[in-house]
Protein backbone atom coordinates (compact mmCIF):
# COMPACT_ATOMS: atom_id res chain seq x y z
CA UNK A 1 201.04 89.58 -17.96
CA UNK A 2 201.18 87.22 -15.20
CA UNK A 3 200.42 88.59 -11.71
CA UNK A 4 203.52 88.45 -9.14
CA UNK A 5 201.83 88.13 -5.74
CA UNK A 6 205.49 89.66 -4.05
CA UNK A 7 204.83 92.76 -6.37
CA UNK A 8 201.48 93.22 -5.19
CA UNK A 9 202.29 92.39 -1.45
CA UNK A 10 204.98 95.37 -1.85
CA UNK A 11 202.84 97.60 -3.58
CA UNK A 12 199.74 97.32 -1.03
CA UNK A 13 202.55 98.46 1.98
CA UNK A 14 203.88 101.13 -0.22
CA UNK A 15 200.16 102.43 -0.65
CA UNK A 16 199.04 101.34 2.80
CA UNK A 17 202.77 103.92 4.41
CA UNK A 18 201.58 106.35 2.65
CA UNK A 19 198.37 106.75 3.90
CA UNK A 20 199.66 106.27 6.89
CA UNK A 21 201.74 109.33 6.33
CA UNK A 22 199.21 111.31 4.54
CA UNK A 23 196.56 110.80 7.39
CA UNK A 24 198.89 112.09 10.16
CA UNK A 25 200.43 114.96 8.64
CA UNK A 26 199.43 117.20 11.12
CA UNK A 27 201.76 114.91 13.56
CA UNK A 28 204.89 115.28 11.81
CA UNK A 29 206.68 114.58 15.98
CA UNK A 30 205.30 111.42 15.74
CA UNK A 31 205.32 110.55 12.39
CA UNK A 32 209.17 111.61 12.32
CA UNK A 33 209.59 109.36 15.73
CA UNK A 34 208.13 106.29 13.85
CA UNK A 35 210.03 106.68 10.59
CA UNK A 36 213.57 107.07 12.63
CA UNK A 37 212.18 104.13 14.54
CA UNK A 38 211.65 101.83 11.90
CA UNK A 39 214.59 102.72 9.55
CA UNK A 40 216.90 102.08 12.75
CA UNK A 41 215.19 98.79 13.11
CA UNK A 42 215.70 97.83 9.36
CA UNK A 43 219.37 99.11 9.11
CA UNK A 44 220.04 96.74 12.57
CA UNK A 45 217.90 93.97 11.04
CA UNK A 46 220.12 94.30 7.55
CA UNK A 47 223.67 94.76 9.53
CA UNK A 48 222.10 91.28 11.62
CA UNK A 49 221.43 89.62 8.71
CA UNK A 50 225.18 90.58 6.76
CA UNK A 51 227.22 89.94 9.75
CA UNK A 52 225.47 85.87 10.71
CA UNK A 53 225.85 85.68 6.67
CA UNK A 54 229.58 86.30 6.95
CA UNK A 55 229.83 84.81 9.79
CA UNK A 56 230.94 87.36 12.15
CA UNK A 57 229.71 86.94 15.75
CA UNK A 58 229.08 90.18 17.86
CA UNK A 59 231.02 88.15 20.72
CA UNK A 60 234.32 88.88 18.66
CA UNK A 61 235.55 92.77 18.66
CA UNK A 62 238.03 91.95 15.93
CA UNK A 63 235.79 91.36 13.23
CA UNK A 64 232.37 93.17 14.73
CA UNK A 65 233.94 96.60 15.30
CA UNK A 66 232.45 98.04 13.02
CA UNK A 67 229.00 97.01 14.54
CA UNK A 68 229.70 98.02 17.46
CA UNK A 69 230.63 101.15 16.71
CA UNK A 70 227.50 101.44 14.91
CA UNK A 71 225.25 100.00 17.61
CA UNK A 72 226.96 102.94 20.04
CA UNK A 73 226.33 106.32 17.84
């Protein structure tokens, strides 16, 4: 079987979160605070990434409401 260097690449971050998590779990605060952190960073990276691909410009409120409204909660 041939070895996939993306598999390993995600595999290694997998492992390398979870010992991340596992070695602070006696700082949940903090670990909490960095999880929230980086899946609000991802989910605004991904809604980025849809909107430029579709070609919706944040400049427009007709067709970014929706980020917006996001953006604001």
């Amino acid at each position: 079987m041939p070895l996939d260097p993306e598999a390993l690449a995600v595999a290694i971050s997998f492992t390398a979160g979870c010992a991340s998590i596992h070695a602070l779990r006696r700082h949940a605060d903090t670990v909490t605070l960095a999880l929230s952190l980086l899946a609000t960073g991802l989910a605004s990276a991904l809604g980025s990434l849809l909107a430029a691909r579709n070609g919706l410009l944040l400049s427009d409120p007709v067709h970014s409401w929706g980020l917006v409204a996001a953006a604001n909660l």
